[in-house]
Protein backbone atom coordinates (compact mmCIF):
# COMPACT_ATOMS: atom_id res chain seq x y z
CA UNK A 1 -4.06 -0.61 9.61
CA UNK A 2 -6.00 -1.91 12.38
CA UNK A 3 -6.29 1.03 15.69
CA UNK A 4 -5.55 -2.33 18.44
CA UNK A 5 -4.28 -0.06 20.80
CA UNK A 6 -7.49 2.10 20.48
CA UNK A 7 -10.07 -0.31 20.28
CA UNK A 8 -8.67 -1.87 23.42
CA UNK A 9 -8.49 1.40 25.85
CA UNK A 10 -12.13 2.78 24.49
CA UNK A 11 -14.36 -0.06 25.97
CA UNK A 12 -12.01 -0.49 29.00
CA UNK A 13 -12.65 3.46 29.92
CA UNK A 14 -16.07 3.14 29.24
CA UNK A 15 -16.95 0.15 31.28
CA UNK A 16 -14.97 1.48 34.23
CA UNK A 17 -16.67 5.49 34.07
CA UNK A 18 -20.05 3.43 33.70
CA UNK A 19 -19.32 1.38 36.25
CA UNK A 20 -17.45 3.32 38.69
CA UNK A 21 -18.57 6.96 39.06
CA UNK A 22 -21.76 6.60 36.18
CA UNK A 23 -24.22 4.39 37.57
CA UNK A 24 -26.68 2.62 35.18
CA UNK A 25 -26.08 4.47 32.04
CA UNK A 26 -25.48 4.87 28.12
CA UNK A 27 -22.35 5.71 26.87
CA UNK A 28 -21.60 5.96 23.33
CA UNK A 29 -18.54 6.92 21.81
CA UNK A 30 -17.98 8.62 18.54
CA UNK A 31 -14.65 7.88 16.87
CA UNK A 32 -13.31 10.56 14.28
CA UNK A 33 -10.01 10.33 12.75
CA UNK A 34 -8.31 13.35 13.16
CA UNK A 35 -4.80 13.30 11.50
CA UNK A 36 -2.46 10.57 9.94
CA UNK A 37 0.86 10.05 8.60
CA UNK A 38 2.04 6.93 6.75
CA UNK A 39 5.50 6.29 5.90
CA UNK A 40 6.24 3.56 3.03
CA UNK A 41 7.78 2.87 -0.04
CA UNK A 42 5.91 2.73 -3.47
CA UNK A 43 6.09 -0.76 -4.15
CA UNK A 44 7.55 -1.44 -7.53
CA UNK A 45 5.51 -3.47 -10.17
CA UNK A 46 8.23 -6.24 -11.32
CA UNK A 47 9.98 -6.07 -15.00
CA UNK A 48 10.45 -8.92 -17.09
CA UNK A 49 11.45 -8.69 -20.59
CA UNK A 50 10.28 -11.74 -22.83
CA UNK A 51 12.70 -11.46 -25.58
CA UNK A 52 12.91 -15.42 -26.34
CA UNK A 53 10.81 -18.42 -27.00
CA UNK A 54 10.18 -19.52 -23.03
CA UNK A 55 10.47 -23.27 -22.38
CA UNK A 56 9.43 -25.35 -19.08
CA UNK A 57 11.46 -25.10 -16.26
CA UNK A 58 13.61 -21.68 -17.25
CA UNK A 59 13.95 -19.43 -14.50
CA UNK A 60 15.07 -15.56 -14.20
CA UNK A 61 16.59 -14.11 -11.40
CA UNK A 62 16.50 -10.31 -11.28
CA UNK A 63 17.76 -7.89 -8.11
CA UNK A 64 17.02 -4.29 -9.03
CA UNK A 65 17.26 -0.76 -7.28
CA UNK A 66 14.87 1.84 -8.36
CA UNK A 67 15.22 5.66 -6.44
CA UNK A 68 13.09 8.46 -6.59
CA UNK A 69 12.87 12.09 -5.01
CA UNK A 70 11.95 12.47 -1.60
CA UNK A 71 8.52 12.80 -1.80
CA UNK A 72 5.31 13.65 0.08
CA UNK A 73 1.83 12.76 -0.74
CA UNK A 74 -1.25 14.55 0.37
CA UNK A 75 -4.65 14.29 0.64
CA UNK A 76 -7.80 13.43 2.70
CA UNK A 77 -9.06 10.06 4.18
CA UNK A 78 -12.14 11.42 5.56
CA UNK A 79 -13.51 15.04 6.91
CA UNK A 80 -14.50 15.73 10.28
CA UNK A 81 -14.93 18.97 12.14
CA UNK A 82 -11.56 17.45 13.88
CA UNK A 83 -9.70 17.16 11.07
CA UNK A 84 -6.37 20.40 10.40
CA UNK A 85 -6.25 22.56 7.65
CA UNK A 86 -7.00 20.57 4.33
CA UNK A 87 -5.57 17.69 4.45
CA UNK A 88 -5.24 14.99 7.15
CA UNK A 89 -3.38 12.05 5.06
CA UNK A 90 0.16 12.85 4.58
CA UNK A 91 2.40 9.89 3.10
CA UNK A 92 6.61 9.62 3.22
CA UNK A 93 7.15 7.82 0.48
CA UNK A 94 10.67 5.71 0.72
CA UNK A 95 13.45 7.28 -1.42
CA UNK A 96 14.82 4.22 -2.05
CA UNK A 97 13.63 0.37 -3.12
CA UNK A 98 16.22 -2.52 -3.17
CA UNK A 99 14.81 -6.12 -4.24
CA UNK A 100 15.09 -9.19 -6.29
CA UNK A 101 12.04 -10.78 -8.81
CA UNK A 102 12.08 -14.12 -9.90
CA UNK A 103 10.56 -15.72 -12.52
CA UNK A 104 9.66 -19.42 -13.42
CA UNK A 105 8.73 -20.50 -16.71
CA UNK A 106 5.97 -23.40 -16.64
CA UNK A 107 5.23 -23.47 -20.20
CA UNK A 108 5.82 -21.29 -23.17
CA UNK A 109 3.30 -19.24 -22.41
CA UNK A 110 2.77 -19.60 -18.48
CA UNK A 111 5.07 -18.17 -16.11
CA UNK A 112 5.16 -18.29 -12.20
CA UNK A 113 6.28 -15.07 -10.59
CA UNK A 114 7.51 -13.62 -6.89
CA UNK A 115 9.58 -11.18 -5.51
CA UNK A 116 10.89 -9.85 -2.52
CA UNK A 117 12.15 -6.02 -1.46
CA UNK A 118 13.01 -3.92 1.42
CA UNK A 119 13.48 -0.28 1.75
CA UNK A 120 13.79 2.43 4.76
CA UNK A 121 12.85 5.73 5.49
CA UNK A 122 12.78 7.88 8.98
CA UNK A 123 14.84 5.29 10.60
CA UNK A 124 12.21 2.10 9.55
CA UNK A 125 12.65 -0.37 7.71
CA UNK A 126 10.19 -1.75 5.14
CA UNK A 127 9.84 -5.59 3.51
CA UNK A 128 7.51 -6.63 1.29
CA UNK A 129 7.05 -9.63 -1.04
CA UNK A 130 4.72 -10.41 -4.22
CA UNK A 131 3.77 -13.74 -5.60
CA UNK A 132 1.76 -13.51 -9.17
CA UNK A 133 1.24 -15.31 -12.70
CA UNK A 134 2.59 -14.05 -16.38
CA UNK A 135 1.13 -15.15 -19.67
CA UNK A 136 3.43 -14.60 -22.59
CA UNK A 137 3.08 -13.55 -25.98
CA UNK A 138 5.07 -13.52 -29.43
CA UNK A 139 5.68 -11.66 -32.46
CA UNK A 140 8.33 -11.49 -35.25
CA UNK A 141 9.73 -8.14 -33.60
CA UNK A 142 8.24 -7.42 -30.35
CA UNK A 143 6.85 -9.89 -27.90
CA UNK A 144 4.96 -8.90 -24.21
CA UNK A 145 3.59 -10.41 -21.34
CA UNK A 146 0.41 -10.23 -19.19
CA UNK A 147 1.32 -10.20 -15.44
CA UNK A 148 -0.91 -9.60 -12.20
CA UNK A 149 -0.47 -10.23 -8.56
CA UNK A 150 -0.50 -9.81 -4.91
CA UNK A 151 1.53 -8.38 -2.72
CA UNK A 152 2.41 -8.33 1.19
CA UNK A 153 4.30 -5.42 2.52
CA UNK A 154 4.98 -3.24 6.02
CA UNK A 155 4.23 0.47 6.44
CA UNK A 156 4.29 2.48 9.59
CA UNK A 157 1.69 4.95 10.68
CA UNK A 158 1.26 7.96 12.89
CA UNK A 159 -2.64 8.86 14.00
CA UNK A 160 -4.56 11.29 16.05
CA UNK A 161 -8.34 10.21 16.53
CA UNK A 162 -10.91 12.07 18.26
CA UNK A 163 -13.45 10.53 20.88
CA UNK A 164 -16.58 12.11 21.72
CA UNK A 165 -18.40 10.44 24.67
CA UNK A 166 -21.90 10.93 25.53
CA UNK A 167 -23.27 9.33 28.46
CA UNK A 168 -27.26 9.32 29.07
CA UNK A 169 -28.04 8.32 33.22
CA UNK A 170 -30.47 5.50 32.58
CA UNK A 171 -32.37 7.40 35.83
CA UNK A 172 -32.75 11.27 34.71
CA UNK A 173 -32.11 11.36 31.28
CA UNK A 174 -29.53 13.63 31.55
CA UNK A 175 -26.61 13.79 28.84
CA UNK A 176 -23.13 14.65 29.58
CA UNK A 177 -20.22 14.83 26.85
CA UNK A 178 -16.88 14.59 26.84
CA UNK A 179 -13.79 14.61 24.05
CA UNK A 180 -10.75 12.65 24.04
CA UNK A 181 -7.73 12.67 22.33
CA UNK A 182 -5.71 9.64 21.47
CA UNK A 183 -2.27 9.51 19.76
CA UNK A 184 -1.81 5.82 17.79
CA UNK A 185 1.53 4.85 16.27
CA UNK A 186 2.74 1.24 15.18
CA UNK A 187 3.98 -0.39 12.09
CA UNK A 188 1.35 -2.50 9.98
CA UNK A 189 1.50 -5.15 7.41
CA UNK A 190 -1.32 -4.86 4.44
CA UNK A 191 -2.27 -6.27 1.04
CA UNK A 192 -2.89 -5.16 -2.20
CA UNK A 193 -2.11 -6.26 -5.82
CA UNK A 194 -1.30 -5.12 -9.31
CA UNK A 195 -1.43 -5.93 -13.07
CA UNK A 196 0.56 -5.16 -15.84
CA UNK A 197 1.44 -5.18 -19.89
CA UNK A 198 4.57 -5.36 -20.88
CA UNK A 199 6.31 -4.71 -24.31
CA UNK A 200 9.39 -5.48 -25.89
CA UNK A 201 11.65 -5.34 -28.70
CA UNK A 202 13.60 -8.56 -29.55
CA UNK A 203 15.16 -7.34 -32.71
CA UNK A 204 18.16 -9.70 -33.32
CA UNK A 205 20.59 -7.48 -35.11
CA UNK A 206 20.52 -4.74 -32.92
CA UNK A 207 22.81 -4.18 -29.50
CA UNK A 208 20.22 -1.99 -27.86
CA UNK A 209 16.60 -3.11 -27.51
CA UNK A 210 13.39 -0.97 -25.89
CA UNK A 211 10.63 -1.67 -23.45
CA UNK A 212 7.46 -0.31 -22.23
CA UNK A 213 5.57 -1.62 -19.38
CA UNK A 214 1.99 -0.28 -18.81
CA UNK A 215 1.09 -1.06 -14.76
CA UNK A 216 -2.28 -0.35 -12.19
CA UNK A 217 -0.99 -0.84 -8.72
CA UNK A 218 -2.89 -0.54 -5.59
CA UNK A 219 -1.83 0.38 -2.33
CA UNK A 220 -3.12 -0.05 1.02
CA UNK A 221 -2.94 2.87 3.64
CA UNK A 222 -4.77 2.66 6.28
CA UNK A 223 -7.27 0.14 7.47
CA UNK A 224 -9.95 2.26 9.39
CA UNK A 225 -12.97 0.16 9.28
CA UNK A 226 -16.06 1.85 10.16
CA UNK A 227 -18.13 0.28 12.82
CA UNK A 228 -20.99 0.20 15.10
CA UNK A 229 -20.88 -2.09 18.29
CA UNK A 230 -23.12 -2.33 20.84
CA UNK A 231 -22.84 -3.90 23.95
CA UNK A 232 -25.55 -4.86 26.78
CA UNK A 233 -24.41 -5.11 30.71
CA UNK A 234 -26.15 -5.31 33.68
CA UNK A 235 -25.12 -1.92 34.87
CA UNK A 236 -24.47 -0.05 31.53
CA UNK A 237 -25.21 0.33 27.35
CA UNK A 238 -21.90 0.61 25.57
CA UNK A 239 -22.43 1.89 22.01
CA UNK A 240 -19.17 2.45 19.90
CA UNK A 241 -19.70 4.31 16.18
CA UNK A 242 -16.69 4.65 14.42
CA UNK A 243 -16.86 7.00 11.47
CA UNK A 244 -13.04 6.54 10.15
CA UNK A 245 -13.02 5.46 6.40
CA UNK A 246 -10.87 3.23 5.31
CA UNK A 247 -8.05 4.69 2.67
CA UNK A 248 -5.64 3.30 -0.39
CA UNK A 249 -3.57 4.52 -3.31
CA UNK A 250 -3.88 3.62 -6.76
CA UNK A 251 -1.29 4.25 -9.36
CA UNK A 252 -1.27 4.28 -12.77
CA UNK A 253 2.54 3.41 -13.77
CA UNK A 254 4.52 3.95 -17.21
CA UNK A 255 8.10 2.52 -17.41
CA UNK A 256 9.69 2.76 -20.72
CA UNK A 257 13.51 2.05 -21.08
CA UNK A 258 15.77 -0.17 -22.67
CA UNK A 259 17.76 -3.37 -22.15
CA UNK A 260 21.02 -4.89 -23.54
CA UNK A 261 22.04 -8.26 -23.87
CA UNK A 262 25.28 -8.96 -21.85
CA UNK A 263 25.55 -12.82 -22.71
CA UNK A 264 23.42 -15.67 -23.51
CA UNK A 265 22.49 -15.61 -19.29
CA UNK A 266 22.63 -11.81 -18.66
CA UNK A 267 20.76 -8.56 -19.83
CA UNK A 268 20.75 -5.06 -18.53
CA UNK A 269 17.78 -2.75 -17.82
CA UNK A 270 17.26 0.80 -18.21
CA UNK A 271 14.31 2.78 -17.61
CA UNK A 272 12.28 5.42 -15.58
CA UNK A 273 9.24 4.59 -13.99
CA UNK A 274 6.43 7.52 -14.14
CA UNK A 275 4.08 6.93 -11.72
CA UNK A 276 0.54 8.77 -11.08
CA UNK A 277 -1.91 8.81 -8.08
CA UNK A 278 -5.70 8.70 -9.16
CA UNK A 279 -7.61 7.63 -5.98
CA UNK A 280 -6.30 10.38 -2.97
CA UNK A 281 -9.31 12.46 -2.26
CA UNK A 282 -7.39 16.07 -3.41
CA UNK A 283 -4.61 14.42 -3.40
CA UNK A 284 -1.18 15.52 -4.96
CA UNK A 285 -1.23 15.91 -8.74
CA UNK A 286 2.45 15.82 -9.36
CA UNK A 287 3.52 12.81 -11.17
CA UNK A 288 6.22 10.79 -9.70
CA UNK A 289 9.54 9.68 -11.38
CA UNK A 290 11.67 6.34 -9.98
CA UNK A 291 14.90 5.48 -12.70
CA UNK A 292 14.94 1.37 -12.25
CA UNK A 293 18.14 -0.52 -12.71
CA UNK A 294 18.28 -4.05 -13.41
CA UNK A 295 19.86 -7.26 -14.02
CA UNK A 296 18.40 -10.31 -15.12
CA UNK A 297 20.29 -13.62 -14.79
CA UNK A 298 18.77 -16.82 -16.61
CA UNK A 299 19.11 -20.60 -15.57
């Protein structure tokens, strides 16, 4: 998540104190992050069952709903004397995802895959959308699919950074500092992508057939990319470091669960997505547990 608001006001107050009441001098500027909240959904690897020989030109549609506990995830993007208590990353996460997949067969064993979903939390609302490939497999009782993609979604974040300004005079050498506190808020749009294997059953004589969908999903948090910019003027040395680190999520996901067969065009599926956070400097351990329900509709 880029800091435009930031980036914009530091060089502006430096060029005008250099400028107006500093004479020729040096100013460099130190930027710390300090303290930020994200609020966002988990974005939901998509489920498709391949429980049939696939042919060219098939297509699934499948709106789902998946819910989980409200939820809070912890941890550290980077430390600074600034920084409060133990932890400065603190993530909502969205108790509720609403979307649709959809699924277009190329081949039998090539399939074209997007998605779109939306969610809200604190008042927001959240999109995001996923475009990806699957390659299909087949057995005599269980068949699976290889799927990965990208995705596009919105979050919304809540930062305090810390400024420390040093100014040298360019005439007696003298140093002068000074710390600022800015307060940065604004919704932000990011990428990231995911893979995943899926199993299932496809096990003619029985009503009830199982699943199991191993997934890796990354998730982008915040964008804080560190820097160091300097610019010459006739009057003044503007030097800007910017020691924020840049921070994502990556989970390791488990959905098992089962699907019926409704009709020859319709199915029904089950399950409960566990979901673990590996990448969260001390970050919460907890796993994280999202039932899914979903239709699929073929044409």
């Amino acid at each position: 998540m880029k800091k435009d608001k930031l980036s914009l006001i530091i060089p502006v107050l430096a060029i005008a104190g250099v400028l107006g009441i500093g004479g020729c001098a040096t100013v460099k500027d130190t930027i710390s992050l300090q303290d930020v909240a994200v609020t966002g959904p988990i974005q939901q690897v998509p489920l498709h069952i391949n429980s049939e020989e696939a042919k060219a030109g098939e297509f699934h549609f499948s709106p789902y709903i998946t819910k989980n506990n409200p939820t809070v995830i912890e941890g550290n993007v980077d430390r600074s004397s600034y920084a409060p208590g133990s932890k400065n990353l603190h993530w909502t996460i969205s108790e509720m995802t609403v979307g649709a997949d959809f699924d277009a067969k190329l081949s039998r064993t090539l399939a074209l895959t997007f998605g779109i979903n939306t969610s809200s939390s604190n008042g927001n609302n959240y999109a995001g959308g996923n475009l990806g490939l699957g390659l299909l497999f087949y057995g005599d009782a269980i068949a699976g699919r290889f799927d990965g993609g990208i995705r596009l979604h919105s979050m919304s974040y809540d930062a305090s950074t810390v400024v420390v300004r040093q100014t040298t005079s360019w005439f007696t050498s003298e140093t002068s500092t000074t710390t600022m506190f800015f307060h940065d808020y604004d919704n932000a749009t990011v990428w990231d992508y995911y893979f995943s294997l899926m199993f299932n059953t496809k096990v003619q004589s029985s009503p009830v057939q199982w699943f199991c969908q191993l997934a890796v999903s990354r998730e982008s948090l915040t964008d804080f990319n560190p820097s160091r910019e300097v610019i010459n003027g006739l009057f003044y040395t503007y030097i800007k470091v910017d020691e924020r680190a840049s921070s994502s999520a990556t989970f390791f996901m488990v959905t098992p669960g089962v699907y019926v067969n409704l009709s020859n065009s319709t199915r029904l599926l089950g399950g409960v997505r566990i979901a673990e956070e590996s990448e969260i400097t001390e970050g919460s351990a907890s796993p994280i547990f999202m039932p899914v329900l979903q239709l699929d509709f073929k044409f």
